[in-house]
C-alpha atoms as a PDB file:
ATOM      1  CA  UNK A   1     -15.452  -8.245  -3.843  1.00  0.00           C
ATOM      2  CA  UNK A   2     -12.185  -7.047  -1.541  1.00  0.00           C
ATOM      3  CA  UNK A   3      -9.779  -9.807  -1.959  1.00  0.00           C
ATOM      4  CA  UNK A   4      -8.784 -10.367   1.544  1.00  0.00           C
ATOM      5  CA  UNK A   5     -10.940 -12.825   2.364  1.00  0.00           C
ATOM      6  CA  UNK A   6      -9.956 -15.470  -0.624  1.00  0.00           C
ATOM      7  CA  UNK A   7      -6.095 -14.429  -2.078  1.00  0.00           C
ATOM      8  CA  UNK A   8      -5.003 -17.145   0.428  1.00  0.00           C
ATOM      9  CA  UNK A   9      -7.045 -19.571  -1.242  1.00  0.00           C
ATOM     10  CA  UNK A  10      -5.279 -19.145  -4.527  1.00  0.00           C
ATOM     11  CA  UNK A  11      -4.099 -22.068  -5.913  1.00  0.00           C
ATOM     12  CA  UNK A  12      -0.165 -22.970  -6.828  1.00  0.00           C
ATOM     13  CA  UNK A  13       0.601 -21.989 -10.283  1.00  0.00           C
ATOM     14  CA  UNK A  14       3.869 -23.275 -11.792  1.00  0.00           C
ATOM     15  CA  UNK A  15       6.649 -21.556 -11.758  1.00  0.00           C
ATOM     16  CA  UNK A  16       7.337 -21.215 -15.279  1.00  0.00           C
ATOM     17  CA  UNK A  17       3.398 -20.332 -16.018  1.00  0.00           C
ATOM     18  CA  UNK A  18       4.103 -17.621 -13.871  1.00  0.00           C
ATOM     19  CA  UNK A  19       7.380 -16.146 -15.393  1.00  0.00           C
ATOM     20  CA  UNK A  20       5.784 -15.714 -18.687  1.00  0.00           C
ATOM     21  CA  UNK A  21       2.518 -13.882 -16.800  1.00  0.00           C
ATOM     22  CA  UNK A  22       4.574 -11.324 -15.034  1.00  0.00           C
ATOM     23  CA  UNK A  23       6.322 -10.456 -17.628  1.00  0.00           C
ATOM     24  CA  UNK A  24       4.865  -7.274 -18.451  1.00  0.00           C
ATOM     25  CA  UNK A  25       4.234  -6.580 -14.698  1.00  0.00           C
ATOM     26  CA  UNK A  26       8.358  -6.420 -14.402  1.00  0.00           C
ATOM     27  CA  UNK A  27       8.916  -4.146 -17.129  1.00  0.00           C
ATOM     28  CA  UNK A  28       8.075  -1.779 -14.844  1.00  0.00           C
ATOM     29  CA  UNK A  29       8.129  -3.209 -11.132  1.00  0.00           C
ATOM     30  CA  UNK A  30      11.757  -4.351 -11.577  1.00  0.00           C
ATOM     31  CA  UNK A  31      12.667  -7.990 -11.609  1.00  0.00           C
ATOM     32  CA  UNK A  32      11.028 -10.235  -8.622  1.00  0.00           C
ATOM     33  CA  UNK A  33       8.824  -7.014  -8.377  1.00  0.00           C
ATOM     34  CA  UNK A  34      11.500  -5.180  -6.032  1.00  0.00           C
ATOM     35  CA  UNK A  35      11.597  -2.206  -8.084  1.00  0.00           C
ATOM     36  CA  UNK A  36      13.909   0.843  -6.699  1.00  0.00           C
ATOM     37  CA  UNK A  37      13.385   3.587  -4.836  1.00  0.00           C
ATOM     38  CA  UNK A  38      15.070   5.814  -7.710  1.00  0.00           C
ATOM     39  CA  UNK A  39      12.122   5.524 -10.065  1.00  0.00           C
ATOM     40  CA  UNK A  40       8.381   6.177  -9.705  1.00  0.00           C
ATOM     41  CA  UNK A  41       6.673   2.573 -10.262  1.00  0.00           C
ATOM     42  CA  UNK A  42       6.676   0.938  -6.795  1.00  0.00           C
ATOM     43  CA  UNK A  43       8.011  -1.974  -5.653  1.00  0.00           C
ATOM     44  CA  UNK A  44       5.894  -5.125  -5.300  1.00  0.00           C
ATOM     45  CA  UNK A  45       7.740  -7.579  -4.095  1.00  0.00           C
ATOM     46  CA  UNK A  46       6.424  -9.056  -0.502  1.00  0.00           C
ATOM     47  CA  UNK A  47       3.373  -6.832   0.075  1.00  0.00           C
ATOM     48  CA  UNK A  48       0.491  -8.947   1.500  1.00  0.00           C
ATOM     49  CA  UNK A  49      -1.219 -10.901  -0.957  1.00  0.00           C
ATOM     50  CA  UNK A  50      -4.815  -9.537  -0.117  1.00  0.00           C
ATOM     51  CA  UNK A  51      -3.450  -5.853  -0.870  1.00  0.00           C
ATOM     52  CA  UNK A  52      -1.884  -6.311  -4.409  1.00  0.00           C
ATOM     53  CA  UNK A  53      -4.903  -8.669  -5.493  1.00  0.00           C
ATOM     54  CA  UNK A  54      -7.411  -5.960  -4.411  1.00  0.00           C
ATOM     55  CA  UNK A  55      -5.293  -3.309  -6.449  1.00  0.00           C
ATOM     56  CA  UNK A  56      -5.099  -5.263  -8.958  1.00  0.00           C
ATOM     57  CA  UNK A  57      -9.231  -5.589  -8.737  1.00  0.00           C
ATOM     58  CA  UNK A  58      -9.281  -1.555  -8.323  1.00  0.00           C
ATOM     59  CA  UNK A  59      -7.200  -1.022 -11.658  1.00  0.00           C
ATOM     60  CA  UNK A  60      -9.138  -3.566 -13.877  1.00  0.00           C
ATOM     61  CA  UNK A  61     -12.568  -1.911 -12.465  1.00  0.00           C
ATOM     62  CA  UNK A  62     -11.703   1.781 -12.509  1.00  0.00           C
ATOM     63  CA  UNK A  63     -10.939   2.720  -8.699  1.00  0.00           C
ATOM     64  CA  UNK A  64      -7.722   3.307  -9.404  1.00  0.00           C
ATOM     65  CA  UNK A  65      -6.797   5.089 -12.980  1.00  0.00           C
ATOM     66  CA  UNK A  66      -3.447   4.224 -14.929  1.00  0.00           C
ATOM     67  CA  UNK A  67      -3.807   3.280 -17.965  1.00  0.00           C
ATOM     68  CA  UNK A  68      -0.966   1.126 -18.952  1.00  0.00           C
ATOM     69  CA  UNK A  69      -2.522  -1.428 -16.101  1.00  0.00           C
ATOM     70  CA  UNK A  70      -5.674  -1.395 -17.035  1.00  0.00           C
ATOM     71  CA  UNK A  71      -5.150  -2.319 -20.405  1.00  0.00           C
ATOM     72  CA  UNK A  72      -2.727  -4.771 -19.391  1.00  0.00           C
ATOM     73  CA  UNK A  73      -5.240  -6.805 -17.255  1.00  0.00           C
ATOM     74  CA  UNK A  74      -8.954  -5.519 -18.574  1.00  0.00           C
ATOM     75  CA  UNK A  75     -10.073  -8.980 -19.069  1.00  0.00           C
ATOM     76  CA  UNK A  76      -8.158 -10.936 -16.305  1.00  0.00           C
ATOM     77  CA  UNK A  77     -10.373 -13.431 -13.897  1.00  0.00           C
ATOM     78  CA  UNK A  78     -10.303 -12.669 -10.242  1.00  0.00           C
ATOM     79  CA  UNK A  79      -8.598 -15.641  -9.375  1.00  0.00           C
ATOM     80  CA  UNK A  80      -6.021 -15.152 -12.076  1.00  0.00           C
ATOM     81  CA  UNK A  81      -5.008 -11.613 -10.868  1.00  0.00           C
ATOM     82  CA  UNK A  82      -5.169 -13.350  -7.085  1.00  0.00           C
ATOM     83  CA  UNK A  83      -2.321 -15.895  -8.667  1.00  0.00           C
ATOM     84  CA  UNK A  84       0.237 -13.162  -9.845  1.00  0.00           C
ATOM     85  CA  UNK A  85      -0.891 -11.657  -6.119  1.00  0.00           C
ATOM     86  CA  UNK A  86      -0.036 -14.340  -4.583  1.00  0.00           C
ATOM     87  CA  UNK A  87       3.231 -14.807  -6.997  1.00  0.00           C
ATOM     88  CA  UNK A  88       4.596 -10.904  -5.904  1.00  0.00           C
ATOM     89  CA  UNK A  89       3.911 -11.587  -1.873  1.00  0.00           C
ATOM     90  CA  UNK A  90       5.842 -14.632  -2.114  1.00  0.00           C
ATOM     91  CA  UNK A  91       9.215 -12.766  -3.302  1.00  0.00           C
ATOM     92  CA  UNK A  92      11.427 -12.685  -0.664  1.00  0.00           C
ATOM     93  CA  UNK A  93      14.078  -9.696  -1.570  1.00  0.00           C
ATOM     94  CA  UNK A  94      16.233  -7.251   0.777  1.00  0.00           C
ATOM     95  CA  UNK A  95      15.367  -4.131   0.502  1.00  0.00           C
ATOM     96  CA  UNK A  96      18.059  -1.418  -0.673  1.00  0.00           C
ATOM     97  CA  UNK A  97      19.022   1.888   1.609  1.00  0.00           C
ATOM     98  CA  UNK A  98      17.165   4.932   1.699  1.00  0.00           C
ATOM     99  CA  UNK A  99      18.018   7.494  -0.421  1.00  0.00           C
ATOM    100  CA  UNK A 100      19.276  10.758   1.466  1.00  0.00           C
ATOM    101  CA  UNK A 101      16.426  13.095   3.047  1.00  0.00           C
ATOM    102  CA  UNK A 102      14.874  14.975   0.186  1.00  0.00           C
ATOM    103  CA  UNK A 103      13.237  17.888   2.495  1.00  0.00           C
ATOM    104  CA  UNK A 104      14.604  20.250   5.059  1.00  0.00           C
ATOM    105  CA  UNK A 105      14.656  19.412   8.734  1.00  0.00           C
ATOM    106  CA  UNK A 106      11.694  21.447   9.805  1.00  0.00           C
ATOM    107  CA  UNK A 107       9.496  19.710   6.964  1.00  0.00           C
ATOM    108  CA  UNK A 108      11.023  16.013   8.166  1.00  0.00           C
ATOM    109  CA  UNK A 109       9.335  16.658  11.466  1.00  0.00           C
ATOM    110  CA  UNK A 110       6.296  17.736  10.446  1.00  0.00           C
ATOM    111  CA  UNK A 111       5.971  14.113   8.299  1.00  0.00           C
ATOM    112  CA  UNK A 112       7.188  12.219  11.275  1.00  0.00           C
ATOM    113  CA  UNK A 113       4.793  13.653  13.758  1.00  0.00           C
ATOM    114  CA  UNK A 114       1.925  12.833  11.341  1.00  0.00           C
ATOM    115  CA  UNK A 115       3.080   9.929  10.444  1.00  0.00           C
ATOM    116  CA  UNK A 116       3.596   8.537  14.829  1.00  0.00           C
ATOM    117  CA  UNK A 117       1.136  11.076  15.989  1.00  0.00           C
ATOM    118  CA  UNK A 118      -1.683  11.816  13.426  1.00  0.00           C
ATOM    119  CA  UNK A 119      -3.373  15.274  14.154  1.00  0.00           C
ATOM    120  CA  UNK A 120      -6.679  14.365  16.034  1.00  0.00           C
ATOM    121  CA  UNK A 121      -8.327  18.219  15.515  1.00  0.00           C
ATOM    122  CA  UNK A 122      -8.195  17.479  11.935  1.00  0.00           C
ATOM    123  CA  UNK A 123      -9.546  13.784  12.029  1.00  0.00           C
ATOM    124  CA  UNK A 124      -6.241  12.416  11.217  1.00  0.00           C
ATOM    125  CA  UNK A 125      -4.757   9.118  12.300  1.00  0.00           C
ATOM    126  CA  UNK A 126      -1.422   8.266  12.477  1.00  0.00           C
ATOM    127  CA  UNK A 127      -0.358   6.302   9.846  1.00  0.00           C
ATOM    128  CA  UNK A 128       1.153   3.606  12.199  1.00  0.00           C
ATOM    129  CA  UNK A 129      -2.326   3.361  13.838  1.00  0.00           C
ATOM    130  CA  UNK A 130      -3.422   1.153  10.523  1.00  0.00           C
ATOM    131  CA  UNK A 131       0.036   0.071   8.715  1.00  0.00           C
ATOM    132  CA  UNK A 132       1.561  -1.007  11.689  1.00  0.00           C
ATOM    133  CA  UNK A 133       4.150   0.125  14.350  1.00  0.00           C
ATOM    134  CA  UNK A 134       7.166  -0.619  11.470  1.00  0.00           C
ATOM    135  CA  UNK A 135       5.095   0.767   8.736  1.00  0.00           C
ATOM    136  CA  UNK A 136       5.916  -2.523   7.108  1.00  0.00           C
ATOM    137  CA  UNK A 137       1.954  -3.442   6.663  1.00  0.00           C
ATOM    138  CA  UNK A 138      -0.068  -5.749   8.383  1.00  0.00           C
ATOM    139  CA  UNK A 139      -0.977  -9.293   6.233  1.00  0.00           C
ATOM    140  CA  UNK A 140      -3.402  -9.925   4.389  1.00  0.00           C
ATOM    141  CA  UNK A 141      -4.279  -6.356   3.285  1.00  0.00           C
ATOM    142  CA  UNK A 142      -2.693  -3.573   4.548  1.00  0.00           C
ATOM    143  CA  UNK A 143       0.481  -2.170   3.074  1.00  0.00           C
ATOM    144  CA  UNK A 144       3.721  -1.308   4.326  1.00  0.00           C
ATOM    145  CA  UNK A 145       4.928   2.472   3.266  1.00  0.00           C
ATOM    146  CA  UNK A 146       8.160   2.018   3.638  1.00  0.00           C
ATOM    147  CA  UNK A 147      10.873   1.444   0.677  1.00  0.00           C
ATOM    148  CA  UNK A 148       8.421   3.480  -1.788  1.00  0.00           C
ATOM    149  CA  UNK A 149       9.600   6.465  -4.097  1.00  0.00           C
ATOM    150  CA  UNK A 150       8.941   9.975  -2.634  1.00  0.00           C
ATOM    151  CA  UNK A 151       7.538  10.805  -5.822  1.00  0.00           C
ATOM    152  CA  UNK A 152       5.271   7.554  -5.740  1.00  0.00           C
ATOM    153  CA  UNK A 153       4.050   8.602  -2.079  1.00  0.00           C
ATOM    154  CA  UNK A 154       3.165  11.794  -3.643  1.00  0.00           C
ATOM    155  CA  UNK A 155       1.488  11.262  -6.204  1.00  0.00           C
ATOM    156  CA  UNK A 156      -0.945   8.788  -4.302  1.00  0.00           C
ATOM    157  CA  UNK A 157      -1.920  10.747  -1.453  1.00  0.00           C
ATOM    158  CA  UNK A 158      -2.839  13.319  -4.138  1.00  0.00           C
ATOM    159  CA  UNK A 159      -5.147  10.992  -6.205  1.00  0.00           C
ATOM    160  CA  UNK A 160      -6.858   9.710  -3.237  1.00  0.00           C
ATOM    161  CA  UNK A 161      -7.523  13.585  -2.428  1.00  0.00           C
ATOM    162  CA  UNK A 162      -8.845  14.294  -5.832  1.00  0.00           C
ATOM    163  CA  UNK A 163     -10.583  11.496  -6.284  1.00  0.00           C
ATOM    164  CA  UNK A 164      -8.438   9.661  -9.006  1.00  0.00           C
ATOM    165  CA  UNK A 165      -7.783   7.060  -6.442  1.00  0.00           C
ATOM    166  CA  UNK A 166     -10.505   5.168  -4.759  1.00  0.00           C
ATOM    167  CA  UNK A 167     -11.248   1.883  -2.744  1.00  0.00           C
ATOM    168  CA  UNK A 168     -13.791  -0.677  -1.781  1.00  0.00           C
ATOM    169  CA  UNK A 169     -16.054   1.658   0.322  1.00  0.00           C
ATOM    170  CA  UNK A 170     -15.894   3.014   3.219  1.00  0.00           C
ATOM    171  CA  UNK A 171     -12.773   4.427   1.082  1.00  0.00           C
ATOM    172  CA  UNK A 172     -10.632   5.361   4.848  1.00  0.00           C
ATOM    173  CA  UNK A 173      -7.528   6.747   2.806  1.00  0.00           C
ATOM    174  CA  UNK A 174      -9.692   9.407   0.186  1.00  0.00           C
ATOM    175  CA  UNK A 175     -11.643  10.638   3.671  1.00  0.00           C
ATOM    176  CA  UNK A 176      -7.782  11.035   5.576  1.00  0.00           C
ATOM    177  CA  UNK A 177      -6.516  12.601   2.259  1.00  0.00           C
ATOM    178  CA  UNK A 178      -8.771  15.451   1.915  1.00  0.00           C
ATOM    179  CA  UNK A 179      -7.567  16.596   5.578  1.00  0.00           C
ATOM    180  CA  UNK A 180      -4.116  16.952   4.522  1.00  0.00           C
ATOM    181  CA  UNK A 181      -2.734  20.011   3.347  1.00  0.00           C
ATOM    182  CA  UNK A 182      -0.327  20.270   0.249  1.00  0.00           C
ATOM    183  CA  UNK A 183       2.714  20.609   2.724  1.00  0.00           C
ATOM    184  CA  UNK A 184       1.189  17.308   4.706  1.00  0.00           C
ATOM    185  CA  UNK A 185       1.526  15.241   1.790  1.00  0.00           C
ATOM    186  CA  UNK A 186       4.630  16.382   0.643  1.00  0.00           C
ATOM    187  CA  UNK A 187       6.245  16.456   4.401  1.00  0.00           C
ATOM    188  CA  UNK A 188       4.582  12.993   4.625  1.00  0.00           C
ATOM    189  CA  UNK A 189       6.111  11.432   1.820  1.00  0.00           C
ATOM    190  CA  UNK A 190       9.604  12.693   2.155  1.00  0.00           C
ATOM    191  CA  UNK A 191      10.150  10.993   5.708  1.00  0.00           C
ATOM    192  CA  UNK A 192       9.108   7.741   4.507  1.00  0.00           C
ATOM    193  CA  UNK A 193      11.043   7.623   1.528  1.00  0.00           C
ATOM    194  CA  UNK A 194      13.570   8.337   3.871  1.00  0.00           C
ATOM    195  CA  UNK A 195      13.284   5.539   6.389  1.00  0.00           C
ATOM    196  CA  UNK A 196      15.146   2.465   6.719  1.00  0.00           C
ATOM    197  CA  UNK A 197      12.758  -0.756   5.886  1.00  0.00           C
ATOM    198  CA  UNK A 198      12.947  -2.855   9.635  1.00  0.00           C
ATOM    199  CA  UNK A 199      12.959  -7.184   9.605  1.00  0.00           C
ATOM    200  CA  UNK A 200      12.897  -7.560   5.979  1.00  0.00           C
ATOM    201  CA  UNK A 201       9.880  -5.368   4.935  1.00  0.00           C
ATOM    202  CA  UNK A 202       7.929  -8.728   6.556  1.00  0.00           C
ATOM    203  CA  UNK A 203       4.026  -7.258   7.303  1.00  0.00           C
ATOM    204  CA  UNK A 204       2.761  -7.974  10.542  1.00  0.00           C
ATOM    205  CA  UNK A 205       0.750 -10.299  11.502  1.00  0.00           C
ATOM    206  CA  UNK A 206      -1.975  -8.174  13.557  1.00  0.00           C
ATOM    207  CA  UNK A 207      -2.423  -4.671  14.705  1.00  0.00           C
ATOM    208  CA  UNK A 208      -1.749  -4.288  18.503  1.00  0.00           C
ATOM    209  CA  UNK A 209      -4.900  -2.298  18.857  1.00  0.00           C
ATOM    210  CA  UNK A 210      -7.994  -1.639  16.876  1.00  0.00           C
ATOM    211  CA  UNK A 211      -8.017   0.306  13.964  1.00  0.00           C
ATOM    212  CA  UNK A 212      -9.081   4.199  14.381  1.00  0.00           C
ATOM    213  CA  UNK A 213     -11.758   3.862  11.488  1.00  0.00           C
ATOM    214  CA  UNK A 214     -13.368   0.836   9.136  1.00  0.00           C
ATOM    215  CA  UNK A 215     -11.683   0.951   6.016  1.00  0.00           C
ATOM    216  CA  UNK A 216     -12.888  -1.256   2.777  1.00  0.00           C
ATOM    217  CA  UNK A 217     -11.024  -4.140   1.609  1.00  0.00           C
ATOM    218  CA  UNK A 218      -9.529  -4.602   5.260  1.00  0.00           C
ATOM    219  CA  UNK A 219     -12.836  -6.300   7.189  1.00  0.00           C
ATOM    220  CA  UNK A 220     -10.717  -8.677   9.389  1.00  0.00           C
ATOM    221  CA  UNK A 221      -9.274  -6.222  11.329  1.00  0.00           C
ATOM    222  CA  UNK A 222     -10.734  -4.651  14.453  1.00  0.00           C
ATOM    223  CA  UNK A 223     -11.921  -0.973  14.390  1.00  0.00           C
ATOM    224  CA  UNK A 224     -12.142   1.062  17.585  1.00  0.00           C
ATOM    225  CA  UNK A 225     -15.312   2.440  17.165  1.00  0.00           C
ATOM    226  CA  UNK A 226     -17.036  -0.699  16.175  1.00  0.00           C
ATOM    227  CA  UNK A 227     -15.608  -1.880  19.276  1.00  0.00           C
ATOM    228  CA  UNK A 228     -16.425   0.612  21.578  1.00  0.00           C
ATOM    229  CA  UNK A 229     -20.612   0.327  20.223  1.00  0.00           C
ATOM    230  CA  UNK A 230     -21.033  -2.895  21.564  1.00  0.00           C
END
């Protein structure tokens, strides 16, 4: 079940029960979860609590595919991956700079168009449409995509196109994916990793308008077209 609906509902843990269960998550996310934008893992540190609990659901039932993860929390209860979600959202951290522009000019614009604009004759949204005007997310399940590695941004946008990368259905991301083109994912991904992170990285607390398509995991937010039926 999506975890949007209950990661609120997680109760406190102590703080020193947690230390010792994030450990391993750490290693890899960076200390607090806040990770760097030099490296590949991706930093975890004040995403809404509904999205990491719901990834962490996708990893430890085979939506999403690494396998250091899933071996790390195979036999973890819901509400015990919900806690350590609830643990990472809570981290209040600044965010470092961006790293210089890793794409030429011509290729930045192309990422920023899609990214503001989308490209409606190939059925795709602009990203700010769903992860919100600052592309810091919008609480309690969508992310931001801002303060990410290039290579991270990559590398996801490329699973969810093959199919290594999947969500609670109807899977909105894999079905935007397959539209873009090798040069869309790769223009895409250097203007974010690019971008200054606005107020903190804080996600918003709604959309201003209704999202351009239903997307699973992310029920309690408006969708245009459900809107426009009734």
């Amino acid at each position: 079940m999506p975890a949007s609906a209950t990661a609120a509902a997680a109760p406190t843990v102590p703080a020193a029960a947690m230390a010792s269960r994030v450990l391993a998550c750490t290693a890899c996310h960076g200390k607090e979860g806040r990770a760097t934008q030099e490296g590949y893992f991706p930093r975890i540190a004040g995403k809404p609590a509904g999205y990491l609990a719901n990834q962490l659901l996708n990893f430890r039932d085979g939506r999403r595919s690494y396998p250091q993860m899933t071996y790390l929390i195979e036999h973890l209860t819901d509400d015990y991956l919900r806690e350590m979600a609830e643990h990472f959202a809570a981290q209040d951290v600044p965010y470092p700079p961006p790293p210089a522009p890793q794409a030429p000019a011509a290729a930045l614009e192309q990422g920023r168009r899609l990214v503001h604009q989308g490209d409606a004759a190939r059925r795709i949204p602009a990203c700010v449409s769903c992860h919100g005007s600052a592309m810091t997310g919008v609480a309690p399940s969508i992310p931001g995509l801002l303060g990410l590695p290039r290579d991270y941004l990559n590398s996801q946008l490329g699973a969810w196109k093959t199919g290594q990368r999947r969500a609670h259905a109807p899977d909105c991301m894999a079905d935007i994916a397959r539209q873009l083109t090798p040069d869309d994912v790769s223009a895409v991904s250097a203007w974010l990793a690019a971008q200054p992170v606005a107020g903190g990285g804080k996600p918003a607390r709604t959309l201003p308008a209704a999202m351009p398509a239903r997307c699973g995991g992310v029920a309690e937010v408006p969708v245009a077209a459900a809107l426009s039926a009734r």
